[in-house]
Protein backbone atom coordinates (compact mmCIF):
# COMPACT_ATOMS: atom_id res chain seq x y z
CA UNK A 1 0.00 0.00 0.00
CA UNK A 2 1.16 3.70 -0.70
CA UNK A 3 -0.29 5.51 2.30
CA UNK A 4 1.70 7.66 4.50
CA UNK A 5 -0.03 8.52 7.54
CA UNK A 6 2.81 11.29 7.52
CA UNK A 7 0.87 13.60 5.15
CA UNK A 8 -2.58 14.03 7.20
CA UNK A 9 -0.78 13.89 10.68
CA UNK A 10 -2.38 16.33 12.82
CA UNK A 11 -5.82 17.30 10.40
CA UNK A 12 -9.15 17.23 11.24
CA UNK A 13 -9.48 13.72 11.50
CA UNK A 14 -6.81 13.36 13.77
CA UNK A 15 -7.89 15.41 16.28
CA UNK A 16 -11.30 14.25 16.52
CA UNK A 17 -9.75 10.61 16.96
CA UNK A 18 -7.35 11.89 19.50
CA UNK A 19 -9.21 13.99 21.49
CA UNK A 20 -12.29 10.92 21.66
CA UNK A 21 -9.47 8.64 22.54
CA UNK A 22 -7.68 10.74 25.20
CA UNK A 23 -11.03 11.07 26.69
CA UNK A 24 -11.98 7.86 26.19
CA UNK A 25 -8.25 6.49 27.84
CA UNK A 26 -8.97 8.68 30.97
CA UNK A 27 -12.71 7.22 31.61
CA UNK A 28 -10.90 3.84 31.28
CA UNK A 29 -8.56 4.16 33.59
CA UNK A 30 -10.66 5.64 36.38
CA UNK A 31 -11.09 2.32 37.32
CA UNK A 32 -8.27 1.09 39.03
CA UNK A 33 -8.12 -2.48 37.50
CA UNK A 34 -5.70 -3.25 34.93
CA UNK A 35 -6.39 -2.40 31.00
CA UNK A 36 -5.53 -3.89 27.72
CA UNK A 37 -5.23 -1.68 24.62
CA UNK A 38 -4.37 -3.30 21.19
CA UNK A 39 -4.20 -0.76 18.10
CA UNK A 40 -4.81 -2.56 14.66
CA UNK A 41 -3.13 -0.32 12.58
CA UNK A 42 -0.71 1.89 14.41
CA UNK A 43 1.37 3.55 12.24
CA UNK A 44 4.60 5.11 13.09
CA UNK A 45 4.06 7.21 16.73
CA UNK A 46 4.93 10.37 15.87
CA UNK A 47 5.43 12.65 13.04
CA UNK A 48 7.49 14.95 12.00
CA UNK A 49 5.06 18.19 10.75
CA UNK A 50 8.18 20.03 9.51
CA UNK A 51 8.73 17.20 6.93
CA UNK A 52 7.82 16.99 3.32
CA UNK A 53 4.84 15.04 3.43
CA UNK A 54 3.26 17.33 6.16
CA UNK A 55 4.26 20.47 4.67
CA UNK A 56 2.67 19.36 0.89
CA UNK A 57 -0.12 18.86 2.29
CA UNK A 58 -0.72 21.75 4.48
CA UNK A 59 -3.01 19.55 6.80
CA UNK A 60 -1.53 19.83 9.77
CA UNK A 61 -1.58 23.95 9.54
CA UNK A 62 -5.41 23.64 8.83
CA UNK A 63 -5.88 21.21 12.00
CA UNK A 64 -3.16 21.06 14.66
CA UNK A 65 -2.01 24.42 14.00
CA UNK A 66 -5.27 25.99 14.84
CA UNK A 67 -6.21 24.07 17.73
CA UNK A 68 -2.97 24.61 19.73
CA UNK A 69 -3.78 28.52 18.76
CA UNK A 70 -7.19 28.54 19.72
CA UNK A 71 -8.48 30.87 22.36
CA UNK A 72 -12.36 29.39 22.85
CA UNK A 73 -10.80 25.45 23.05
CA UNK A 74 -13.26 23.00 25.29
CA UNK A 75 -11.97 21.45 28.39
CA UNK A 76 -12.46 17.96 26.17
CA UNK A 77 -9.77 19.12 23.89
CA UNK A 78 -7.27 20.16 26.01
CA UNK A 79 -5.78 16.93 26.83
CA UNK A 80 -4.67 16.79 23.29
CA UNK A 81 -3.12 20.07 23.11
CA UNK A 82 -1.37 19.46 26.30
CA UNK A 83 0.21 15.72 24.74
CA UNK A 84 1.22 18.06 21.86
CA UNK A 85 2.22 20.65 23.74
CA UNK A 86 4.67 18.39 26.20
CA UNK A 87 5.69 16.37 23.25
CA UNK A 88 6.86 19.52 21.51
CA UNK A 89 8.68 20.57 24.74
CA UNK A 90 6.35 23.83 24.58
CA UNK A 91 7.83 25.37 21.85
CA UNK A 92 6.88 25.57 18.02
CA UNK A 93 4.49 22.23 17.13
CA UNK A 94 6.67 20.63 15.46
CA UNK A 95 6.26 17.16 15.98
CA UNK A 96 2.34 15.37 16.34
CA UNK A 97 1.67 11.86 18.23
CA UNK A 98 -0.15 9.17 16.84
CA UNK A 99 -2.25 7.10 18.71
CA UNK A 100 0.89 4.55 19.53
CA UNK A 101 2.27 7.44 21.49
CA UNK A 102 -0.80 8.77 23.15
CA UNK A 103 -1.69 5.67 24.47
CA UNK A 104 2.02 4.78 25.90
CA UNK A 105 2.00 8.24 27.72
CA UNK A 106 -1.17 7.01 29.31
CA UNK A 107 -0.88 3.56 30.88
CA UNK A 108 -0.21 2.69 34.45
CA UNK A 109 1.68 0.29 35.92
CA UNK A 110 -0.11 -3.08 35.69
CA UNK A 111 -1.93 -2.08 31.92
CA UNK A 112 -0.61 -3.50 28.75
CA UNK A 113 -0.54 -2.01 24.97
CA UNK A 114 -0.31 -4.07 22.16
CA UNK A 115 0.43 -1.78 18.84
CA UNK A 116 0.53 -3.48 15.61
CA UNK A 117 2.15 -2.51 12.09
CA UNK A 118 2.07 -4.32 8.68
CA UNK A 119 4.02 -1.75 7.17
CA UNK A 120 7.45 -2.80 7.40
CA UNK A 121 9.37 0.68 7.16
CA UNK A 122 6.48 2.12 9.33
CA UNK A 123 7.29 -0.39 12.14
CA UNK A 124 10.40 0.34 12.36
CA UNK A 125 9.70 3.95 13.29
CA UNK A 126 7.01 2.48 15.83
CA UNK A 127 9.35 0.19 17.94
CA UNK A 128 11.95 3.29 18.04
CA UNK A 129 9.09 5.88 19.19
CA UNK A 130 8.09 2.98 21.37
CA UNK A 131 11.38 1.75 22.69
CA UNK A 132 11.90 1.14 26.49
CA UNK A 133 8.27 1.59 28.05
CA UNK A 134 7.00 -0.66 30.01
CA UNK A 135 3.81 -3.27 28.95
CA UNK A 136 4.60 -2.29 25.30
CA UNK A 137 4.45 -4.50 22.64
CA UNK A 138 5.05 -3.18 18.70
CA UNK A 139 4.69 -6.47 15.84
CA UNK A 140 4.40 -6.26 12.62
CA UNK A 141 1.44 -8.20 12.14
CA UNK A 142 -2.11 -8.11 11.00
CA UNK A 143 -3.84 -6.06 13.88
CA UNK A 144 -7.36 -7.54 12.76
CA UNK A 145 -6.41 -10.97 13.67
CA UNK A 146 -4.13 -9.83 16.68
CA UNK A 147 -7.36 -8.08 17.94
CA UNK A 148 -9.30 -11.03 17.40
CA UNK A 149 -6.91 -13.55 18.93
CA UNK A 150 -5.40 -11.31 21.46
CA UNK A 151 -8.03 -9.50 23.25
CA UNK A 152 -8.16 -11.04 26.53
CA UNK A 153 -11.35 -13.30 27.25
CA UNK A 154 -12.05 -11.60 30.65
CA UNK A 155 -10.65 -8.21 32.03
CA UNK A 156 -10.86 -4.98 30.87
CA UNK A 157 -9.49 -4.05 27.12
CA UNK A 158 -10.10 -1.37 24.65
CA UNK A 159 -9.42 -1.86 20.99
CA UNK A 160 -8.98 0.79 18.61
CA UNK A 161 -9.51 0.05 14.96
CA UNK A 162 -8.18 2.74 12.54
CA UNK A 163 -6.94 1.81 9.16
CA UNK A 164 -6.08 3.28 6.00
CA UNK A 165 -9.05 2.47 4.20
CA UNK A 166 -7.17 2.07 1.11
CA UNK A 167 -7.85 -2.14 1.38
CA UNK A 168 -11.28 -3.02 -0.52
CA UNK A 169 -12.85 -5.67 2.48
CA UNK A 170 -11.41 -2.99 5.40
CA UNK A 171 -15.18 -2.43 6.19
CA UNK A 172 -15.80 -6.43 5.89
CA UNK A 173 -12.38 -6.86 8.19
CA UNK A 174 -13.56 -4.39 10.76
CA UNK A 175 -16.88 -6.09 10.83
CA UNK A 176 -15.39 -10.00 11.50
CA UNK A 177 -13.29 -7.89 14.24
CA UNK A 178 -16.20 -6.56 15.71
CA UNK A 179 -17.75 -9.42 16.09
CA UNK A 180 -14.69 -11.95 17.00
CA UNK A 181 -13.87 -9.39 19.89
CA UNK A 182 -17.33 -9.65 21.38
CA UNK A 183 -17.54 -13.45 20.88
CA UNK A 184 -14.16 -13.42 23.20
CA UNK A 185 -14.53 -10.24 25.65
CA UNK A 186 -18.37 -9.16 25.64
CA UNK A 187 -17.20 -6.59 28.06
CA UNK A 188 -14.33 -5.26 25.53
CA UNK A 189 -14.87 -1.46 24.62
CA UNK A 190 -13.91 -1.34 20.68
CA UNK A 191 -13.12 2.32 19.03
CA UNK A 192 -13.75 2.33 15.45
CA UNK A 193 -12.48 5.58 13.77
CA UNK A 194 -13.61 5.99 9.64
CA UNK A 195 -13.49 8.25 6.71
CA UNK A 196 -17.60 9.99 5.64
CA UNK A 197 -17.92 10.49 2.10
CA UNK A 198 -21.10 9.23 1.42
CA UNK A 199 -23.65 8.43 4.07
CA UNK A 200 -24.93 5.12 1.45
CA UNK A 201 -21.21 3.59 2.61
CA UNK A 202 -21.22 4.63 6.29
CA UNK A 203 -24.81 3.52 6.64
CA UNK A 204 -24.34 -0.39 4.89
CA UNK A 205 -21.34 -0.19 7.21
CA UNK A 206 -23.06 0.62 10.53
CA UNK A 207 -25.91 -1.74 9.50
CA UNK A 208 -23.49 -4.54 9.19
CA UNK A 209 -21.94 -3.50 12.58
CA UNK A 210 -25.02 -3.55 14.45
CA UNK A 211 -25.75 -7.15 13.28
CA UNK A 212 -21.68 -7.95 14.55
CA UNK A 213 -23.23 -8.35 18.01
CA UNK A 214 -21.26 -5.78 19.47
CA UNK A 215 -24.27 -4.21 21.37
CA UNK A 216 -25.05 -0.66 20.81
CA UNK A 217 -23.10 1.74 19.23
CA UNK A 218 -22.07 5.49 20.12
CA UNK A 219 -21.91 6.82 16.81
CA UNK A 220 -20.31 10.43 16.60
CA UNK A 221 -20.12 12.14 13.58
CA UNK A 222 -17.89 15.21 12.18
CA UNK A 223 -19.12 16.34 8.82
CA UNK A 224 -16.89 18.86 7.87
CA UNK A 225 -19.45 19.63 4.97
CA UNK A 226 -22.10 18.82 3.60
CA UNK A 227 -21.95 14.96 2.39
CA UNK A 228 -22.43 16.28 -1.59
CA UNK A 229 -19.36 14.90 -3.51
CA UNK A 230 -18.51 10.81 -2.29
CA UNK A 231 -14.93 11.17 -4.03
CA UNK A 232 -14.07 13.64 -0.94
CA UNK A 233 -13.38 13.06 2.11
CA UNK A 234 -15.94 15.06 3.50
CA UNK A 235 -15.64 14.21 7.59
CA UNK A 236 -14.78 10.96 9.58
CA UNK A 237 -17.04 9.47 12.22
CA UNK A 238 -16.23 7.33 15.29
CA UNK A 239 -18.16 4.50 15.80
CA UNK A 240 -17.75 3.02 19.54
CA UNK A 241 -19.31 0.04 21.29
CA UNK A 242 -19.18 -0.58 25.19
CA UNK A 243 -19.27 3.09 25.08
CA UNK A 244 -18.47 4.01 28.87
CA UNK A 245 -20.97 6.13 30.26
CA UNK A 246 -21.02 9.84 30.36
CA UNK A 247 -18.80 9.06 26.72
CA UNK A 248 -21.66 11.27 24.59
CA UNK A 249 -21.56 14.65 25.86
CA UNK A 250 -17.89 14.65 25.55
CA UNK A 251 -18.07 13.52 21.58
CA UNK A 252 -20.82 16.44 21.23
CA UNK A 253 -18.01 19.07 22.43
CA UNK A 254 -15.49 17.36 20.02
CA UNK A 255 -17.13 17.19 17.55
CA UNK A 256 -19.02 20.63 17.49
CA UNK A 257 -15.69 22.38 18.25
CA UNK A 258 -13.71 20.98 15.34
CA UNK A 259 -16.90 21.33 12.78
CA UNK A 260 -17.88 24.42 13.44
CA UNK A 261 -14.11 26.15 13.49
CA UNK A 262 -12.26 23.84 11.52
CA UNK A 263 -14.76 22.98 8.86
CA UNK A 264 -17.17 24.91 6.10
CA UNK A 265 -21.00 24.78 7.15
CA UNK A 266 -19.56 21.50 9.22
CA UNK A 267 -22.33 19.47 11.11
CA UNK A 268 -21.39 17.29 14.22
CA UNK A 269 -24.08 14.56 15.35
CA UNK A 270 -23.62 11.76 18.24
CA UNK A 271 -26.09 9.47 18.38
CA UNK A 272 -27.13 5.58 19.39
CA UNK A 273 -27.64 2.74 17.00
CA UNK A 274 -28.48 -0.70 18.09
């Protein structure tokens, strides 16, 4: 596959997947009982914004850029800008962490993380940024089947599912994964992050989810505009089951933040299906 994660670092999409995860991490580990996170498709850690792919782009300016300068930011986005913030040592943003490093940052003793890589220059990059912490684990495997086979049969485990979308049967994968990781862990909290183009794809896909047997699903949508050309990518959604409680209003502020700044006549819904 072609896709560099290294040229969208830190857009929209990012921070809406972030921010929902950061929040998501902290509800988590409220509970003092140990937690198991496996990421599916984990990419490299952290990025370098100051590098070619970033600056082409110009995503990160548009996303990143304007949060960490934002003056009317919601409490449930300032976790992120203070990861980026301490990443960056407080100075220019210059560097942007991926989920691998967000989540690393964020266990305690006791929890485990499980990050897995196809991409075999990509990994690389992930066991450096990785390197050293405790109850981390970066393969280069298939994180579908890791997820599947991995996630523990009891305890407490999140799984986040967020690939490229550039595969054809990604929607059919994350819909076997869905449903393997409740036929294992019924009490396993699954984070599904994906691209809105066209609501005809996102609604087959949540259809096919809800029959998974996942339970009900927190679905929390950031349309950045209006859903009018399917070759775009007009917004991402999140689509969460064993949503913890209290989860929605939290999405809502995400959401409506990074729409209505970040996006042109954006829309942000959260809602239950299931």
């Amino acid at each position: 596959m072609n896709y560099r994660h290294a040229f969208h670092a830190g857009n929209f999409a990012d921070l809406v997947k972030h921010a929902a995860l950061l929040d998501l991490l902290a509800r988590l580990m409220a509970d003092p009982a140990p937690l198991t996170v496996i990421d599916t498709h984990a990419g490299r850690g952290l990025y370098d914004l100051g590098g070619a792919e970033a600056q082409r782009s110009g995503e990160a300016a548009a996303g990143i850029g304007r949060l960490m300068q934002a003056q009317d930011l919601p409490a449930d986005l300032a976790p992120l800008r203070a990861a980026v913030s301490q990443l960056n040592g407080g100075g220019a943003t210059r560097r942007y962490p991926g989920s691998p490093w967000l989540i690393a940052e964020a266990l305690r003793s006791g929890d485990s993380y499980l990050a897995c890589e196809l991409r075999d220059e990509e990994h690389k990059a992930l066991q450096a940024a990785l390197k050293g912490r405790a109850g981390v684990r970066a393969v280069c495997a298939d994180g579908y089947r890791a997820a599947a086979e991995q996630v523990p049969a009891r305890g407490r485990a999140l799984i986040l599912i967020d690939p490229p979308f550039e595969r054809a049967d990604d929607y059919e994968q994350i819909i076997e994964t869905l449903a393997a990781v409740a036929r294992r862990n019924r009490e396993a909290v699954v984070l599904v992050w994906t691209p809105l183009k066209d609501l005809e794809t996102f609604d087959s896909f949540l259809r096919e989810a809800e029959e998974a047997g996942a339970g009900t699903l927190t679905v929390a949508e950031a349309r950045m505009r209006p859903l009018a050309d399917p070759l775009k990518m007009n917004g991402c959604a999140l689509v969460l089951a064993k949503a913890p409680p209290g989860v929605e209003p939290a999405l809502e502020r995400i959401c409506g933040w990074i729409t209505a700044t970040l996006g042109e006549n954006g829309q942000a819904r959260v809602w239950s299906a299931g």
